[in-house]
Protein backbone atom coordinates (compact mmCIF):
# COMPACT_ATOMS: atom_id res chain seq x y z
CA UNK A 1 122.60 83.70 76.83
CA UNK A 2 122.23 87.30 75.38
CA UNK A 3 122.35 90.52 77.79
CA UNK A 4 118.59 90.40 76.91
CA UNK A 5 118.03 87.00 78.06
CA UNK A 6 120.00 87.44 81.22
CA UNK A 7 118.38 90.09 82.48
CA UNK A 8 115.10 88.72 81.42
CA UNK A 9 115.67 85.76 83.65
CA UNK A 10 116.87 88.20 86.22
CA UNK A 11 113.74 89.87 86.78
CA UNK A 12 111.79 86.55 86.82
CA UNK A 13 113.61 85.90 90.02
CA UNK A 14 114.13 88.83 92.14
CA UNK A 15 114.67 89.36 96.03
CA UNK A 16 112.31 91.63 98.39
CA UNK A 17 114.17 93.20 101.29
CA UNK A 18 111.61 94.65 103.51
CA UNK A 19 111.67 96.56 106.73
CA UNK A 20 109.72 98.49 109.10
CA UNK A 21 109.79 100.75 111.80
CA UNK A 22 107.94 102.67 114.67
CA UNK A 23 109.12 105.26 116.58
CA UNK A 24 107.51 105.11 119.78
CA UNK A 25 105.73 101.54 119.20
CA UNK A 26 103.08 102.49 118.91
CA UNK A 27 104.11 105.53 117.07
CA UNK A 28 105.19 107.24 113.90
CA UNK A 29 105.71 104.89 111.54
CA UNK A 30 106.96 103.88 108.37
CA UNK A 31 108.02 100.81 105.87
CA UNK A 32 110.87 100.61 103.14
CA UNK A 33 111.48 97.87 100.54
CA UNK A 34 113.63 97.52 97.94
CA UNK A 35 113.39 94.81 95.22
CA UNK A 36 116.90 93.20 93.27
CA UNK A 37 117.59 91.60 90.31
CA UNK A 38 118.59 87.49 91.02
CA UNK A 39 119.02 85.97 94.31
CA UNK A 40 120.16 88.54 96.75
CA UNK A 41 121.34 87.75 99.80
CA UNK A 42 123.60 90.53 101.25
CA UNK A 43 123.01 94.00 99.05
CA UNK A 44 126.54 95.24 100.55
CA UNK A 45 128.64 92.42 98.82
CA UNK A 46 126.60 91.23 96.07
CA UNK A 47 125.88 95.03 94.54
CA UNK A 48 127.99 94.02 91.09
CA UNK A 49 124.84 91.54 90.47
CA UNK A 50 121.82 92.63 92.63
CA UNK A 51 120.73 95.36 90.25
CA UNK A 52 118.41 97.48 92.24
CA UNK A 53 114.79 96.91 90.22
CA UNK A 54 112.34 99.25 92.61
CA UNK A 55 112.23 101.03 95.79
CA UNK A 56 109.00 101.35 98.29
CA UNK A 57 108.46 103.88 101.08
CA UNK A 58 106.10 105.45 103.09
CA UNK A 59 104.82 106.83 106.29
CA UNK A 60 101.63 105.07 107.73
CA UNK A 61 101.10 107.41 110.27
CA UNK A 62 100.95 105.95 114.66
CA UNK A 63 101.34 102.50 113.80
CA UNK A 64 103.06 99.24 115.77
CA UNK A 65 106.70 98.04 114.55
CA UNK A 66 104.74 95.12 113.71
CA UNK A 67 102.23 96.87 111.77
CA UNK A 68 105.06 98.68 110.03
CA UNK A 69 107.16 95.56 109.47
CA UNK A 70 104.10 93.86 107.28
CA UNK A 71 103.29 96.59 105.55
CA UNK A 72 106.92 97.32 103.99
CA UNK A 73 106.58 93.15 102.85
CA UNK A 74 103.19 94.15 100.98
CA UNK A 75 105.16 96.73 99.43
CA UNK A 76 107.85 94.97 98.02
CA UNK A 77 105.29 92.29 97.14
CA UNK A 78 103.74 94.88 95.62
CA UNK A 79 106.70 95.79 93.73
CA UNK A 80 107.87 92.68 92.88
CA UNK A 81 104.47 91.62 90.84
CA UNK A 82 104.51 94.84 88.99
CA UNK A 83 107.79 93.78 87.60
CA UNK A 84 106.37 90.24 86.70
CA UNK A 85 108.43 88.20 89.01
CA UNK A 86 107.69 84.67 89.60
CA UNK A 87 110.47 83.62 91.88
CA UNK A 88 110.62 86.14 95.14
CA UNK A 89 113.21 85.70 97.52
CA UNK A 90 112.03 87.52 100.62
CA UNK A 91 114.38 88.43 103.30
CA UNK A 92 113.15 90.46 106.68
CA UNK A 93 115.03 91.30 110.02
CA UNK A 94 111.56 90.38 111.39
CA UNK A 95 111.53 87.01 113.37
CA UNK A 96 107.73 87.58 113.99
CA UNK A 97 106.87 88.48 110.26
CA UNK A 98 108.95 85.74 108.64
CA UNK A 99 107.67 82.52 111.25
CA UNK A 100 104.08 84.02 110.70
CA UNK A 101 104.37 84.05 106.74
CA UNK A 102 106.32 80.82 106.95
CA UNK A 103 103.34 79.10 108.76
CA UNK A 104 105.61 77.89 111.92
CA UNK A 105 104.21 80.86 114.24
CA UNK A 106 100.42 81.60 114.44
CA UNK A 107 99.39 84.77 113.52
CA UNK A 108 97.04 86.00 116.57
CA UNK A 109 97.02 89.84 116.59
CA UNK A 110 93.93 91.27 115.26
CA UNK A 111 95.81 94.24 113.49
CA UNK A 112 98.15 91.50 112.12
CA UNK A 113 95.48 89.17 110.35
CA UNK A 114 93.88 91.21 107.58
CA UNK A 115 98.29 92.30 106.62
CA UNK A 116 98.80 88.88 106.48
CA UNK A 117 96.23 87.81 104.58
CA UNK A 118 96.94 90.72 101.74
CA UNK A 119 100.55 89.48 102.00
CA UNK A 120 99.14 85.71 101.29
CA UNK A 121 97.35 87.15 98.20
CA UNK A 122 100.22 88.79 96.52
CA UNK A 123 101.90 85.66 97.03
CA UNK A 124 99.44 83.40 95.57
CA UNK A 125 100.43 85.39 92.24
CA UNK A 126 103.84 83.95 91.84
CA UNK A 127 105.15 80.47 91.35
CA UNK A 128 107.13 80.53 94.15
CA UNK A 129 108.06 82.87 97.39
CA UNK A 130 110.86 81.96 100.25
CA UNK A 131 111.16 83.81 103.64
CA UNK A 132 114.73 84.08 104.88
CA UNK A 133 115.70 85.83 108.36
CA UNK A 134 118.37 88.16 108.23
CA UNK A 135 120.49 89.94 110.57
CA UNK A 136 119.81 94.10 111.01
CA UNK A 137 123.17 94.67 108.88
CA UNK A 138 122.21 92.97 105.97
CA UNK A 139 118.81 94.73 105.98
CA UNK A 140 120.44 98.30 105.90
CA UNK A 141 118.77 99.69 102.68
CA UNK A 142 115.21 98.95 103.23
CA UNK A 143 116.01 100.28 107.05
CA UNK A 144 117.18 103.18 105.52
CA UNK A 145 113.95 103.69 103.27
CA UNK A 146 111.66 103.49 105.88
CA UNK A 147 113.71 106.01 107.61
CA UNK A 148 114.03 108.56 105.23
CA UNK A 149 109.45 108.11 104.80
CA UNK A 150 109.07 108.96 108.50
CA UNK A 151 111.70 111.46 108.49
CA UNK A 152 109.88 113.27 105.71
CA UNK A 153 106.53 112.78 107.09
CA UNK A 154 108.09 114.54 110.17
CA UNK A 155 108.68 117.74 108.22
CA UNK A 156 105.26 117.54 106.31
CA UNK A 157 106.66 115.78 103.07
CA UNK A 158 106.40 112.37 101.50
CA UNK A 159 109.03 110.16 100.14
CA UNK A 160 109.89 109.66 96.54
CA UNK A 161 111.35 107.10 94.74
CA UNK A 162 114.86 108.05 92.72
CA UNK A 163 114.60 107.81 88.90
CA UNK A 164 115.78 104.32 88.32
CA UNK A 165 112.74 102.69 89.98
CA UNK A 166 111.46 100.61 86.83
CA UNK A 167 108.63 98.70 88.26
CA UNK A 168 106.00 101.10 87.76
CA UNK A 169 105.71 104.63 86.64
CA UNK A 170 102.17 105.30 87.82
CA UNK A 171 103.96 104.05 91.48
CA UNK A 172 105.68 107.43 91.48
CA UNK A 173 101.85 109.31 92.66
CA UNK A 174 101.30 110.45 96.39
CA UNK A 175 100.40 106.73 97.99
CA UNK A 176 102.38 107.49 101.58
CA UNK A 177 102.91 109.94 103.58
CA UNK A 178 101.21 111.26 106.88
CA UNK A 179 99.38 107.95 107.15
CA UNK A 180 99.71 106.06 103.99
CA UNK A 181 99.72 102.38 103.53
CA UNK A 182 101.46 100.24 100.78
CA UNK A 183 97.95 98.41 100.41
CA UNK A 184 96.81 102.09 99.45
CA UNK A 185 98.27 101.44 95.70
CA UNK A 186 96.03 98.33 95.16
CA UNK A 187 92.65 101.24 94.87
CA UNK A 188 94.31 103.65 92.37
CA UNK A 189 92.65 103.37 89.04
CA UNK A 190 90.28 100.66 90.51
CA UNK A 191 86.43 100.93 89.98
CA UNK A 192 84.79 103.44 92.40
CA UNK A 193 82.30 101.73 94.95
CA UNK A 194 78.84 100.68 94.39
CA UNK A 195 77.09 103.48 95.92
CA UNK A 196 75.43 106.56 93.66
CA UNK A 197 78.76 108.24 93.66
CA UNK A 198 79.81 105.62 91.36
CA UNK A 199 78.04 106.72 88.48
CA UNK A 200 79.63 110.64 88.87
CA UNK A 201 83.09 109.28 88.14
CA UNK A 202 84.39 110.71 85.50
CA UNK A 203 88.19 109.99 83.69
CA UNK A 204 89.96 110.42 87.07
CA UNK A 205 87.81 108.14 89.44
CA UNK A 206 86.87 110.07 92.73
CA UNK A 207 88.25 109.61 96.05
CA UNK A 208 85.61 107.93 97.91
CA UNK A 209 85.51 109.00 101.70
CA UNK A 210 83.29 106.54 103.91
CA UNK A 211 82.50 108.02 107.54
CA UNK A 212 81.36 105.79 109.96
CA UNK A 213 79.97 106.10 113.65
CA UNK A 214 81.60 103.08 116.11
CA UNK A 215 79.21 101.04 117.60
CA UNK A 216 77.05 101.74 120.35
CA UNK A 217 78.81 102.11 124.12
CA UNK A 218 77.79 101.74 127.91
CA UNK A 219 77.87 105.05 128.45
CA UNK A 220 76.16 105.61 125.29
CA UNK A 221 73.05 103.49 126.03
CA UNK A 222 72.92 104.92 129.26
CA UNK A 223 72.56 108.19 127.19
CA UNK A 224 75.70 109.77 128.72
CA UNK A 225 78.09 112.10 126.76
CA UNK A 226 81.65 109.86 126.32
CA UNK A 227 83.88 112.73 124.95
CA UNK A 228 87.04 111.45 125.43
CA UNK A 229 86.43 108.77 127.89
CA UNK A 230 87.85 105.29 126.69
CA UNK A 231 84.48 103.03 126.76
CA UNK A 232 84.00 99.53 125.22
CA UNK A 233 81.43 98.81 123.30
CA UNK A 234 78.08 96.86 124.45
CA UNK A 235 77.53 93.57 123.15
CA UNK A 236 74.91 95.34 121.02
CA UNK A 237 77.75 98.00 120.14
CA UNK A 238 79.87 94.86 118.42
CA UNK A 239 76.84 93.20 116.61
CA UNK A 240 76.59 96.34 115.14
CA UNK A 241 80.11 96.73 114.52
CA UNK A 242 80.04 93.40 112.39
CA UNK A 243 76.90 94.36 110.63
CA UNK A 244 78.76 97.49 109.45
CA UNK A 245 81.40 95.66 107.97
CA UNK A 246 79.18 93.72 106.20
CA UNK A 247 77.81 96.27 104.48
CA UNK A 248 81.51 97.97 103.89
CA UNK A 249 82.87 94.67 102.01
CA UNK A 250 81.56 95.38 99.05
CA UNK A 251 82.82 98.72 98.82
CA UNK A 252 86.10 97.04 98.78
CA UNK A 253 88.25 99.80 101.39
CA UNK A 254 91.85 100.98 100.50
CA UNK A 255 92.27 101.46 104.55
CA UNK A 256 90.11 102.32 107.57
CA UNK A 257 91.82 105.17 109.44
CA UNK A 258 90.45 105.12 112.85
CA UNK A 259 90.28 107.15 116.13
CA UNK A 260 92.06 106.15 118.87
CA UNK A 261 89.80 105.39 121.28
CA UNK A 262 88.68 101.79 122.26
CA UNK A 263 85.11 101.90 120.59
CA UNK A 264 86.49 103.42 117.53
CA UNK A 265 89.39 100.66 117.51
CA UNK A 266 87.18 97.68 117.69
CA UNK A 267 84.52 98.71 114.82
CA UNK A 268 87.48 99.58 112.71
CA UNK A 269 88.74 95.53 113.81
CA UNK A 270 85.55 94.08 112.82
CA UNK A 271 85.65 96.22 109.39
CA UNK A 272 88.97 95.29 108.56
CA UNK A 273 88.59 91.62 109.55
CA UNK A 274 85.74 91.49 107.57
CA UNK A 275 87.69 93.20 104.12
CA UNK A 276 90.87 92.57 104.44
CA UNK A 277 91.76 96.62 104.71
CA UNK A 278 94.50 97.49 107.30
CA UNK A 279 93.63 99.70 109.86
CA UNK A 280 95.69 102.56 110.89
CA UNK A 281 94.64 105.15 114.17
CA UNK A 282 95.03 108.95 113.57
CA UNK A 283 94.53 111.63 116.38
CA UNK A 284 92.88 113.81 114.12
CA UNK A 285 89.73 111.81 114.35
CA UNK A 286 89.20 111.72 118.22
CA UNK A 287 85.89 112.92 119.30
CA UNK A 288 85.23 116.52 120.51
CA UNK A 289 86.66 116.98 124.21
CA UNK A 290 83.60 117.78 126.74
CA UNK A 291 85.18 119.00 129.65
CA UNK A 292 82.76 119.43 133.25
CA UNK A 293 80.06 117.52 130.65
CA UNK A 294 82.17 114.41 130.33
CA UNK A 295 80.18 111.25 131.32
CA UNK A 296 76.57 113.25 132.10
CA UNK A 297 73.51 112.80 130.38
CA UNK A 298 71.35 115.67 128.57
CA UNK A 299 69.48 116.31 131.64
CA UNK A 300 72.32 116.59 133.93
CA UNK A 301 73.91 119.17 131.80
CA UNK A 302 71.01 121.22 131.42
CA UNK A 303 70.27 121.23 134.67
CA UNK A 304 74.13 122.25 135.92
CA UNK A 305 74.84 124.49 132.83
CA UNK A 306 71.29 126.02 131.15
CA UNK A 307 72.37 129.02 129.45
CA UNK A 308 75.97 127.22 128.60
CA UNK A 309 73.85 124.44 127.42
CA UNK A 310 71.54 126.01 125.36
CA UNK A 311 74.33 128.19 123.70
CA UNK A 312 76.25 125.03 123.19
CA UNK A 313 72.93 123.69 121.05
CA UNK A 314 72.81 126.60 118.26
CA UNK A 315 76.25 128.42 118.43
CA UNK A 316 79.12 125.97 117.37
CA UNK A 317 81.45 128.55 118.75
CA UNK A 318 80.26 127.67 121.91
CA UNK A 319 82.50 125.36 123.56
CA UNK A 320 81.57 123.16 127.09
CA UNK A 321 83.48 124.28 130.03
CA UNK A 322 86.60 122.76 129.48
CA UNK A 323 86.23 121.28 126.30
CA UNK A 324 86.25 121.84 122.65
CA UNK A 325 83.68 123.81 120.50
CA UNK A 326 82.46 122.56 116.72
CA UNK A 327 84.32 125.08 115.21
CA UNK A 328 87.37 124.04 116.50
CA UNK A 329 86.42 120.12 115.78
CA UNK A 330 86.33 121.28 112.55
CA UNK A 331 89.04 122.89 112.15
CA UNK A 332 90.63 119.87 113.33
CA UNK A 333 89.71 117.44 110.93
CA UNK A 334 90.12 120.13 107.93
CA UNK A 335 93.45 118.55 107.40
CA UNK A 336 92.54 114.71 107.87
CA UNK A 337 90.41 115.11 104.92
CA UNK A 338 92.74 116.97 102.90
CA UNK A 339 95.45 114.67 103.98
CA UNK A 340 93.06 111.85 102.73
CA UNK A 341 91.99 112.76 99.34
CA UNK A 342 95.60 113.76 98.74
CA UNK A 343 96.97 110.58 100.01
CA UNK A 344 94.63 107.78 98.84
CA UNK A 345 93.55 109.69 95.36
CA UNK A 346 91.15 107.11 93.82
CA UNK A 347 90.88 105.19 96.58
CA UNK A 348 88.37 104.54 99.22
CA UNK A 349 89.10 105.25 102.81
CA UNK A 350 86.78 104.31 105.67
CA UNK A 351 87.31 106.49 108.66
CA UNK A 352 85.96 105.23 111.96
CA UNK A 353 85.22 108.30 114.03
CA UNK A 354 82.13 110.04 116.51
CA UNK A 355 79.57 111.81 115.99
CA UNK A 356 80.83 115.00 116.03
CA UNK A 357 83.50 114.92 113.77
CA UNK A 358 81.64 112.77 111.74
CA UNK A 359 79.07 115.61 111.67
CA UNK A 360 82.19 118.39 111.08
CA UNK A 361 83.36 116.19 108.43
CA UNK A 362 80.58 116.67 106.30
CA UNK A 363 80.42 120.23 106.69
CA UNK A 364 83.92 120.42 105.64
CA UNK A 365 82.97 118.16 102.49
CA UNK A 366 79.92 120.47 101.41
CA UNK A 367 81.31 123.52 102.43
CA UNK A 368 78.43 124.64 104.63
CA UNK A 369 78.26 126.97 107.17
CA UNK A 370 79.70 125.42 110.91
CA UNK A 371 75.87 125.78 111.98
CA UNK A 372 74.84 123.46 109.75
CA UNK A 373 76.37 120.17 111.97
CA UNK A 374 73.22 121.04 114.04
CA UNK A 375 70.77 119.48 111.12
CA UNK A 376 72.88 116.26 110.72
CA UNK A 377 72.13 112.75 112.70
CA UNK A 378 74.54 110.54 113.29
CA UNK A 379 73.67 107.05 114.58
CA UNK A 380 75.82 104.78 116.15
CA UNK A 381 77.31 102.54 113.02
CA UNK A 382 75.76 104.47 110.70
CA UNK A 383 77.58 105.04 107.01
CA UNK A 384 77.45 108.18 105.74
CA UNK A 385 79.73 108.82 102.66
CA UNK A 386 80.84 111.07 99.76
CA UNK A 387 83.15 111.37 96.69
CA UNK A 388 85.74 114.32 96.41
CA UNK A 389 86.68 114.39 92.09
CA UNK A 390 89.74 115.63 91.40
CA UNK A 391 88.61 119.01 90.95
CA UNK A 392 87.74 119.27 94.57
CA UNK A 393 84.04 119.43 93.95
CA UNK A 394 82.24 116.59 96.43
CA UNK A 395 78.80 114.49 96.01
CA UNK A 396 77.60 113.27 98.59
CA UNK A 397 75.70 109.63 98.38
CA UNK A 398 75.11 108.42 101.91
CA UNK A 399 73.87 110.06 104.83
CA UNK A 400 73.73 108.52 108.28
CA UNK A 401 72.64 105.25 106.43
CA UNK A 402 71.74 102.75 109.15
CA UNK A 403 70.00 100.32 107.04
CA UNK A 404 72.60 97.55 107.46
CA UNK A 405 71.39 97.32 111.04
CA UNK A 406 69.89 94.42 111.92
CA UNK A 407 68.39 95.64 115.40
């Protein structure tokens, strides 16, 4: 066998070590993989003939260890099929991950299913893929990758691979980082969505940002301000939530980055059940904090607070006793959507947010004056959307779109 030949066969069989980690659980997290030459199955002893083929890290922003563990397998899935592998020997410190992908545990975690199912994907494109368990020790360079990604992220950066990493050249782009995802790779380069903004794409495709509204809440159909009070959503709230993931599939999401809060959470569950897109929560897209107006209704306020009230309605400088003004939402979510279009260049990103931001959001996009969140609507599960080109100029092609709503 020539040197050619040998290393030839080498790649055709290579071995994923995959990790992830979460510091806080849920908390900062972040996934490393690393991809060798042959049948690997301690990288400490068996260095001479594991040649190191690719390395995968990122941040994915307040995530589970769980969460964190899948996503550094997709990556060195990921990995492995760029390099035209078609025997993957995949080997995880992750009980949970390993059972689930070996079909002995069941796989019952909402946040779980749509990572596993991308992970099942991947591995339908090879002829063959094994699961090993392995102890912490032997799993000490993909731990360290994921390391170094949220140490990075923690000073503002984002993790690069070294110089040798063969599988893919175009890898080597922003796809981490503050809350990057390894499934954020698949959208680069792909076809921009079906939506109006499709037809401004020029050489670069856009970044297509998709805001949504959650579904509609007890308080809110009592017509009561929620701010940052952790409601469910009605049972009309979740029909809704699974109508607007219907009409999200065919847009074909990167990632939905979602608020926090409960409502938020479970709209961005039905979305991501429904595409396959993993969900990851970010702060930055809480709703506005109402202070003294937390949990009161329109009439309640105005009779408490008039002239606070009324100010409240045409200055967004004006801020509820206690709570937080437009101009500050804004200047809030300024960085998510910078963060975004830097991150997921290309892609599209559904972000799963409230009204208000959703509103400040826009304004950001266009550009506009702060006063002009008082002329947008936002309905509960509505779609509103835009593309950001590469030159930073925006089109907007969706605006508080609701019909997807059945009733």
């Amino acid at each position: 066998m020539t040197a050619g030949s040998r290393d030839s066969a080498q790649t055709k069989q290579v071995t994923v070590f995959a990790d992830g980690g979460s510091r806080g659980n849920p908390g900062p997290a972040g996934y490393g993989a690393v991809v060798f030459a042959g049948n690997v199955t301690d990288p400490a002893t068996d260095a001479a003939r594991g040649t190191v083929l690719a390395e995968r890290a990122a941040a994915i922003g307040r995530a589970t260890n769980n969460v964190a563990e899948y996503s550094g397998l997709i990556a060195g899935l990921e990995a492995a099929a760029e390099l035209d592998a078609r025997l993957v020997a995949v080997r995880m410190d992750s009980k949970l991950v390993v059972e689930q992908m070996s079909g002995r545990w069941q796989i019952k975690h909402p946040d779980m299913k749509p990572l596993a199912r991308r992970a099942a994907e991947l591995i339908r494109g090879f002829d063959g893929v094994t699961f090993e368990w392995v102890p912490r020790a032997r799993n000490r360079h993909a731990d360290r990758l994921a390391n170094e990604a949220m140490d990075a992220a923690a000073e503002g950066l984002t993790w690069q691979p070294p110089a040798r990493d063969t599988a893919s050249d175009e890898d080597t782009e922003d796809d981490g980082g503050l809350f990057g995802t390894a499934v954020a790779r698949e959208a680069v380069g792909a076809p921009t969505p079906q939506d109006p903004a499709a037809a401004a794409a020029g050489p670069e495709a856009a970044t297509q940002v998709v805001v949504v509204r959650h579904g509609e809440t007890v308080l809110g159909a009592q017509g009561r301000f929620a701010g940052r009070t952790d409601v469910e959503l009605t049972d009309r709230g979740r029909r809704q939530a699974d109508e607007l993931a219907a009409r999200l599939d065919r847009l074909r999401p990167t990632v939905v980055l979602t608020s926090p809060l409960q409502r938020c959470r479970d709209t961005a569950a039905a979305i991501a059940t429904r595409t396959g897109a993993p969900v990851v929560e970010h702060d930055g897209l809480l709703d506005g904090t109402l202070g003294d107006w937390t949990g009161c209704t329109p009439t309640e306020i105005g009779r408490g607070w008039a002239k606070e009230f009324s100010r409240w309605r045409r200055d967004p400088a004006a801020a509820p006793p206690g709570g937080e003004s437009f101009v500050q939402i804004r200047q809030r979510v300024r960085p998510v959507l910078d963060e975004v279009v830097r991150r997921y260049r290309g892609g599209t990103v559904v972000l799963v947010t409230h009204a208000a931001v959703t509103k400040m959001l826009l304004v950001q996009a266009l550009d506009a004056p702060d006063a002009m969140a008082y002329r947008f609507r936002v309905d509960t599960a509505s779609v509103s959307g835009f593309g950001v080109e590469a030159d930073g100029s925006t089109l907007v092609w969706a605006l508080n779109e609701t019909g997807h709503l059945l009733g």
